[in-house]
Protein backbone atom coordinates (compact mmCIF):
# COMPACT_ATOMS: atom_id res chain seq x y z
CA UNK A 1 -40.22 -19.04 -32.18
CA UNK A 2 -40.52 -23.10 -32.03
CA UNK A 3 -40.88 -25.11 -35.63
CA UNK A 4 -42.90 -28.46 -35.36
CA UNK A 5 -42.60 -31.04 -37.72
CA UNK A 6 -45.36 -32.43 -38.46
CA UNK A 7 -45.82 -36.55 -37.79
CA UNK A 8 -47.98 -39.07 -39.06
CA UNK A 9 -49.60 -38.60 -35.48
CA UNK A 10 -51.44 -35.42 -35.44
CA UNK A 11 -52.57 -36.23 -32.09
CA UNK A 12 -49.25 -36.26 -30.70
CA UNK A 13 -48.31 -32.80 -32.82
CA UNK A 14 -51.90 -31.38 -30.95
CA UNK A 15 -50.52 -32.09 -27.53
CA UNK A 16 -47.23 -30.45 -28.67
CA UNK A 17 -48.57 -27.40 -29.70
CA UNK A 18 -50.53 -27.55 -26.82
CA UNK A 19 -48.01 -27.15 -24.83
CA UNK A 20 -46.32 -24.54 -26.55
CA UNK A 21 -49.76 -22.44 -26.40
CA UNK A 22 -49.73 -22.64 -22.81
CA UNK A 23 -45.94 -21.80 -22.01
CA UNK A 24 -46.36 -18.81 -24.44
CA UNK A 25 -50.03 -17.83 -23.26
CA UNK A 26 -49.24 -18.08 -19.47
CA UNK A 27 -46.36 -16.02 -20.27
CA UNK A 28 -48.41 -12.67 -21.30
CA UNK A 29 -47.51 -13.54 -25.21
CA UNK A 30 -49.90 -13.70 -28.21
CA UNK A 31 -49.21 -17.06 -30.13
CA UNK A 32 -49.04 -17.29 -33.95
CA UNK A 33 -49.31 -20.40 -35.39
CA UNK A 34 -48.53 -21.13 -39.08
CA UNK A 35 -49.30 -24.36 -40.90
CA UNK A 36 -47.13 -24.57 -43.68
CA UNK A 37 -49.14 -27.00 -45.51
CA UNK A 38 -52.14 -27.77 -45.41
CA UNK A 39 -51.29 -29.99 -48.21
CA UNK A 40 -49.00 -31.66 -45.73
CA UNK A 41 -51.92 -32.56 -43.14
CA UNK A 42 -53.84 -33.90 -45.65
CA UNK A 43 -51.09 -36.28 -47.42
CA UNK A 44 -50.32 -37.75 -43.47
CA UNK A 45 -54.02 -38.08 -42.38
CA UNK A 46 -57.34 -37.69 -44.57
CA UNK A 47 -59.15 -34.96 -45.25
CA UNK A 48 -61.37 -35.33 -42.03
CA UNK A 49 -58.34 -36.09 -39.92
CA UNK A 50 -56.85 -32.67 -41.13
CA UNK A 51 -60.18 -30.50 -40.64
CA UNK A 52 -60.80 -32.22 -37.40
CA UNK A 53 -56.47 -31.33 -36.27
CA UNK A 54 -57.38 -27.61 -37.75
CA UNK A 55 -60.78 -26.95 -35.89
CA UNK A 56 -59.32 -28.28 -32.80
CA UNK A 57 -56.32 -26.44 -33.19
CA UNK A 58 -58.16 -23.15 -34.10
CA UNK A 59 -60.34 -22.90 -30.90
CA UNK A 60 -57.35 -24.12 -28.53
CA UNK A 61 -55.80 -20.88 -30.39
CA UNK A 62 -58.67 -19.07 -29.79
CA UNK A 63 -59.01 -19.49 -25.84
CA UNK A 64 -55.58 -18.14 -25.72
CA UNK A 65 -56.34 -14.66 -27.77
CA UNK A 66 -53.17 -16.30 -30.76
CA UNK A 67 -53.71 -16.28 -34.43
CA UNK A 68 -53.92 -18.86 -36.85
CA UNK A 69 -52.80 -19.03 -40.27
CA UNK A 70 -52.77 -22.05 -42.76
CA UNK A 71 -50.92 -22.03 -46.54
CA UNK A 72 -52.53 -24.54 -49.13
CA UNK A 73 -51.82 -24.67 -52.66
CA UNK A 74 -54.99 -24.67 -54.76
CA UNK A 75 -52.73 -26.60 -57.44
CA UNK A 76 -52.87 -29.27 -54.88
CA UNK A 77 -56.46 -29.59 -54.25
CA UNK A 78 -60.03 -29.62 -56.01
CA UNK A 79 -61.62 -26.34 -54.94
CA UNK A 80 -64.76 -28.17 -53.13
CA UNK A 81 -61.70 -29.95 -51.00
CA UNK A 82 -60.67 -26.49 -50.15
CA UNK A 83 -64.13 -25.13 -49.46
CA UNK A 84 -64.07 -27.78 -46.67
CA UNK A 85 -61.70 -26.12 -44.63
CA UNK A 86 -63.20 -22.46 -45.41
CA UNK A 87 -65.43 -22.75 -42.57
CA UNK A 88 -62.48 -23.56 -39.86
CA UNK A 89 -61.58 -20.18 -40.51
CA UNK A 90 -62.26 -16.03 -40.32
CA UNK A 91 -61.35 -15.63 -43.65
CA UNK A 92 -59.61 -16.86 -46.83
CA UNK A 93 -56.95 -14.37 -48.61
CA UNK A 94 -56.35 -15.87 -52.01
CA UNK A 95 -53.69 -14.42 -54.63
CA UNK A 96 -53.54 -14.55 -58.71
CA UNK A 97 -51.01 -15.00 -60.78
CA UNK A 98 -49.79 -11.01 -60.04
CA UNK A 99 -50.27 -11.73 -56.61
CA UNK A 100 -52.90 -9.13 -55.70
CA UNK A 101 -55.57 -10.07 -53.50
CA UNK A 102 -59.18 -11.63 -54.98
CA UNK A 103 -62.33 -10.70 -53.61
């Protein structure tokens, strides 16, 4: 396992990863990538800068067979915000209050 903290530069965190995909990839592994925050990526870029790092970032994951997955707060974000980034992904697993899945 490698953490990355994330920069200001998410061009220079891309490249990183990157590089980290390829090791792993070339070495027969399946890479799983967590964002922490997607809160985070949005505070050091923009909203487009963040959906553009994440839809990048998804199909680099994709053309090596890893798995994505990207925590946001819904606290921390109007839900049409959070719709934008819906279609970066497979799916969205939300939890209530009692933590059981929604629909």
């Amino acid at each position: 396992p490698a953490t990355i903290f994330v920069s200001d530069d998410l061009g220079e965190v891309g490249r990183t990863v990157d590089g980290y995909l390829t090791a792993w990839a070339s070495s027969g592994y399946r890479p799983t990538v967590c964002v922490d925050s997607l809160t985070g990526l949005v505070r050091r870029s923009s909203i487009h800068g963040a959906y553009r790092f994440l839809y990048v970032l998804r199909r680099r994951i994709d053309d090596v067979g890893g798995d994505l997955h990207v925590h946001g707060d819904p606290s921390d974000h109007e839900e049409e915000i959070l719709r934008t980034f819906f279609s970066v992904f497979d799916r969205v697993v939300s939890f209530d209050d009692g933590g059981s899945p929604l629909p």
